[in-house]
N, C-alpha and C. Protein backbone atom coordinates (compact mmCIF):
# COMPACT_ATOMS: atom_id res chain seq x y z
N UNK A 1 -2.10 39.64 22.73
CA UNK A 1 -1.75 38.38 22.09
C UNK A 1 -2.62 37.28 22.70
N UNK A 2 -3.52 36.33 22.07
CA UNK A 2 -3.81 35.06 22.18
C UNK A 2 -3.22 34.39 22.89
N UNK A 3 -3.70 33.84 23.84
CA UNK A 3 -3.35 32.83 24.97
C UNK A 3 -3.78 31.59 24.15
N UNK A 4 -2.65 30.59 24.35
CA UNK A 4 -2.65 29.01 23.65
C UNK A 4 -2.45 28.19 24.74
N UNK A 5 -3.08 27.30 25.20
CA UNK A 5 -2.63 26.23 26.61
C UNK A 5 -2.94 24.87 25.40
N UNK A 6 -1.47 24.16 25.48
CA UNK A 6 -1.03 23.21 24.93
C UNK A 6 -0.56 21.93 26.62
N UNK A 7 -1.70 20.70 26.10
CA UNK A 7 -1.13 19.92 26.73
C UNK A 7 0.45 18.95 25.96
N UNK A 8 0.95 18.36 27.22
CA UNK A 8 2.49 17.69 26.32
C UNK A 8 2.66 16.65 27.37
N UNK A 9 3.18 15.90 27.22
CA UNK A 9 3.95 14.58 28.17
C UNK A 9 5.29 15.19 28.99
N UNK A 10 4.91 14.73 29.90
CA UNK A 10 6.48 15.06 30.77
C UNK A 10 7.50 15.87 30.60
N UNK A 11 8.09 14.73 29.85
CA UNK A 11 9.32 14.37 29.00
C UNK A 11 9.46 15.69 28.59
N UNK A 12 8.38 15.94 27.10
CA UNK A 12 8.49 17.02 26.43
C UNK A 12 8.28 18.46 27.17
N UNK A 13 7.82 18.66 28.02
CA UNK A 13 7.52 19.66 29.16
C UNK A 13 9.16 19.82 29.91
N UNK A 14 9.69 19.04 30.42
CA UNK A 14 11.20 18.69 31.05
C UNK A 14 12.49 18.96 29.57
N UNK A 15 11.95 19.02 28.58
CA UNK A 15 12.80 19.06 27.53
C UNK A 15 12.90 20.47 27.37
N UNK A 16 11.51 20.71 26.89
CA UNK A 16 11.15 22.11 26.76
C UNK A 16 11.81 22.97 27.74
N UNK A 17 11.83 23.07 29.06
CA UNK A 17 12.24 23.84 30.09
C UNK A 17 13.91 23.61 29.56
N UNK A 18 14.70 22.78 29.07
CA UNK A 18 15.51 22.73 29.55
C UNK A 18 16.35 23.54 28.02
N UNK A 19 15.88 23.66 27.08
CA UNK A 19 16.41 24.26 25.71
C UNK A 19 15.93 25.59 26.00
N UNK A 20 14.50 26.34 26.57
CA UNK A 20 14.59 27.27 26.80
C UNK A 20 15.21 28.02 28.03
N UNK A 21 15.90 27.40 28.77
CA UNK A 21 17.07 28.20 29.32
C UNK A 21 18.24 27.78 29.26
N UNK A 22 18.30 27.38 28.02
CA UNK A 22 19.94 26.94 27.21
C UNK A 22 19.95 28.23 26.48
N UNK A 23 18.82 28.80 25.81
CA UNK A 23 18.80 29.70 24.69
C UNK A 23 18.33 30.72 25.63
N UNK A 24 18.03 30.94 27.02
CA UNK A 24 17.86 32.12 27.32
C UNK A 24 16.10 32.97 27.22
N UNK A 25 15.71 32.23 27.15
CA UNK A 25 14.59 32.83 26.78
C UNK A 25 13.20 32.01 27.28
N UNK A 26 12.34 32.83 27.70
CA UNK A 26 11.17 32.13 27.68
C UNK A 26 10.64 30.50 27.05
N UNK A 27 9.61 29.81 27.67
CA UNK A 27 9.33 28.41 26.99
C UNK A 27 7.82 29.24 26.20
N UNK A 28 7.12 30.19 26.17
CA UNK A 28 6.73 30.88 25.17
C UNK A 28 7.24 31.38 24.04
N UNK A 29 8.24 32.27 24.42
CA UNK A 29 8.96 32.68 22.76
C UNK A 29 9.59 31.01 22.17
N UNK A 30 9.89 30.34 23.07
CA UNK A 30 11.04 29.22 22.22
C UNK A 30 9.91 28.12 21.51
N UNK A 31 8.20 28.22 22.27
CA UNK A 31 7.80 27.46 21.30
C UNK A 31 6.60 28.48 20.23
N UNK A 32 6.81 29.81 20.14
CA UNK A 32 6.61 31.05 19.12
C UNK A 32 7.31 30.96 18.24
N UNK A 33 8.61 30.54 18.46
CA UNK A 33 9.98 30.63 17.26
C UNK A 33 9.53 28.89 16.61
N UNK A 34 9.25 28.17 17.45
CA UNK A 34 9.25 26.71 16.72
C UNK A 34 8.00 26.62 16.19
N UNK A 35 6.69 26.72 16.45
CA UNK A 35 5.71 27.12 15.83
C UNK A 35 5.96 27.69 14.68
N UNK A 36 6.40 29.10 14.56
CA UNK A 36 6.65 29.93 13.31
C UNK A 36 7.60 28.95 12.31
N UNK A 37 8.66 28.46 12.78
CA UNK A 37 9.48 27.41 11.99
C UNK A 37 8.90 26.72 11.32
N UNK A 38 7.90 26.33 11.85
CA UNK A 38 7.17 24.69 11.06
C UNK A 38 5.58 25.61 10.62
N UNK A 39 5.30 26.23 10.91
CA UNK A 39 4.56 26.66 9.46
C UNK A 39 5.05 27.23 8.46
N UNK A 40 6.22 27.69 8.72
CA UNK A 40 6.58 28.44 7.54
C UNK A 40 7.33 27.31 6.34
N UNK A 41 7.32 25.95 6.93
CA UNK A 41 7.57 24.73 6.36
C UNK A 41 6.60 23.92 5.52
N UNK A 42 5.51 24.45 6.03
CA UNK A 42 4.16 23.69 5.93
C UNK A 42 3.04 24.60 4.84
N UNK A 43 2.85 24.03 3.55
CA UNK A 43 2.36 25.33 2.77
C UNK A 43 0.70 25.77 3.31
N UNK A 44 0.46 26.72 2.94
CA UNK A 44 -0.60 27.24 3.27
C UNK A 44 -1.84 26.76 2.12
N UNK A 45 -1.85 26.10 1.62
CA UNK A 45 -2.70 25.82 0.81
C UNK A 45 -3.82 24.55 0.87
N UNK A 46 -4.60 23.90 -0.41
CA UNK A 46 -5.63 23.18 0.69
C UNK A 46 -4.78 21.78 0.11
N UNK A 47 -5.39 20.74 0.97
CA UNK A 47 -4.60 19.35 0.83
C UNK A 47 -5.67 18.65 -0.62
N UNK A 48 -5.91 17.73 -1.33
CA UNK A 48 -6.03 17.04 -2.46
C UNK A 48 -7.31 16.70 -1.88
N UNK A 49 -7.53 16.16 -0.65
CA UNK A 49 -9.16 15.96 0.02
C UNK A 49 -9.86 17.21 0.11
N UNK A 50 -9.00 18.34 0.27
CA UNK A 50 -9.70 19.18 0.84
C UNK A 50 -10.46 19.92 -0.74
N UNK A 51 -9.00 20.18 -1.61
CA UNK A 51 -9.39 20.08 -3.45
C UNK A 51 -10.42 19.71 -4.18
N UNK A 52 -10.80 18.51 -3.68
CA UNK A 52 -11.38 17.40 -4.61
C UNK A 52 -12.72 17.41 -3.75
N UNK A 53 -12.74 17.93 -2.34
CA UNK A 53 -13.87 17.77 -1.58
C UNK A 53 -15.21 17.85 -2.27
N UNK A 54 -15.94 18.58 -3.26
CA UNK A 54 -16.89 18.93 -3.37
C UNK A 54 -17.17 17.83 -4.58
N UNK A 55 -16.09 16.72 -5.24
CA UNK A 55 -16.25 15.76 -6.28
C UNK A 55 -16.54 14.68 -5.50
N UNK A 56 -16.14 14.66 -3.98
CA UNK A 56 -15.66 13.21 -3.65
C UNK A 56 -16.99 12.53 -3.69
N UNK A 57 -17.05 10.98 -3.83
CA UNK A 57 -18.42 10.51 -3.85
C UNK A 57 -19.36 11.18 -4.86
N UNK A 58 -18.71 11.58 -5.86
CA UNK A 58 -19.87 12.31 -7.16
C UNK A 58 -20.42 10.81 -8.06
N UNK A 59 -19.62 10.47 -7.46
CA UNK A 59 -20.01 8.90 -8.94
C UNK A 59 -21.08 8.11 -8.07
N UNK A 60 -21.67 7.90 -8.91
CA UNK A 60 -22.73 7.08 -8.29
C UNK A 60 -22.76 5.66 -8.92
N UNK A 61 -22.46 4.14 -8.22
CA UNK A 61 -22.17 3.02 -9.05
C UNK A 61 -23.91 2.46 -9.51
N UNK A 62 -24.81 3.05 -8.78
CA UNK A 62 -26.34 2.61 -8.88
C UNK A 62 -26.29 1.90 -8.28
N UNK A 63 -25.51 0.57 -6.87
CA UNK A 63 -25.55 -0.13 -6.24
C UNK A 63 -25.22 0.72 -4.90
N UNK A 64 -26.85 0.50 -4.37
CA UNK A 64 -26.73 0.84 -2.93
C UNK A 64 -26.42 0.52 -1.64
N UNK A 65 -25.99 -0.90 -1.72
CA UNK A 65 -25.18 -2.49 -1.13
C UNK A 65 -23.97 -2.59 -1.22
N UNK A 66 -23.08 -1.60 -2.49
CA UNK A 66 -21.60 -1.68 -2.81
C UNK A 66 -20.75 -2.08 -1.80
N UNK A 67 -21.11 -1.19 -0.33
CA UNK A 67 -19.34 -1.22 0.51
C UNK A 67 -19.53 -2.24 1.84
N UNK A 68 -20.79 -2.79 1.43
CA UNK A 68 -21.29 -3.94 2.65
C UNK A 68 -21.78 -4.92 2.01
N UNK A 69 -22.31 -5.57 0.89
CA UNK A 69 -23.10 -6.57 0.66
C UNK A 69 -21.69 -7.30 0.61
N UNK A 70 -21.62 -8.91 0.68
CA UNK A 70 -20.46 -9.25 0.75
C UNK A 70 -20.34 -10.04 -0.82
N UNK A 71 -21.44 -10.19 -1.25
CA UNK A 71 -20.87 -10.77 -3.01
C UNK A 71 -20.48 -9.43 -3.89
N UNK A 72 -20.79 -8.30 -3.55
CA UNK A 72 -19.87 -7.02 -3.86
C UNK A 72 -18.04 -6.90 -3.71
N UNK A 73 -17.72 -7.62 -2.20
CA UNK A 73 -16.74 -7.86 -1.63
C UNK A 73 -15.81 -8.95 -2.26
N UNK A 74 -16.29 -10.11 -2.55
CA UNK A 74 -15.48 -11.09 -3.14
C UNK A 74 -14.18 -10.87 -3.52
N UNK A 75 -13.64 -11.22 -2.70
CA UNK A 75 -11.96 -11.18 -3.39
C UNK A 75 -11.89 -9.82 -3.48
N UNK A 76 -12.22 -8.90 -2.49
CA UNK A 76 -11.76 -7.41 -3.00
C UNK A 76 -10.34 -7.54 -1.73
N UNK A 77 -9.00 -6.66 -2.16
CA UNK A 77 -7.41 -6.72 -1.34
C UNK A 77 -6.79 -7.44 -1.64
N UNK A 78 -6.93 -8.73 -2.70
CA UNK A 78 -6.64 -10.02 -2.97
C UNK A 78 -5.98 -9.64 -4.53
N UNK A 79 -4.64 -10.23 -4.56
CA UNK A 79 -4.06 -10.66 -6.01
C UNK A 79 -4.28 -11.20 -6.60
């Protein structure tokens, strides 16, 4: 099995120790079981950036000044 070294804050290190010998068990298996929990929450598929990746920036406005010239900018965030 793959060795994982996860840094954590204190706190969560002092937490951790203290649920895995509430439940008896290793602070490996208890964060194997919580790991497995939250991917199996989390779909496996790609995100809408990751989707769209190969469109993003396909448009071309013909202005090569667009996202810095500042009379491009005028009133751009503004109601």
């Amino acid at each position: 099995m793959p060795v994982l070294t996860v840094k954590v804050p204190q706190e969560t290190a002092a937490r951790l120790e203290r649920m895995a010998a509430r439940r008896r068990m290793t602070k490996s298996a208890f964060l194997r079981e919580a790991l497995e929990k939250k991917l199996a929450l989390t779909p496996d598929e790609p995100s809408l950036h990751d989707a769209m990746g190969p469109t993003l920036g396909g448009v071309d406005s013909g202005r090569r000044d667009l996202g810095h010239n500042p009379k491009h900018l005028a009133g751009f965030g503004r109601r």
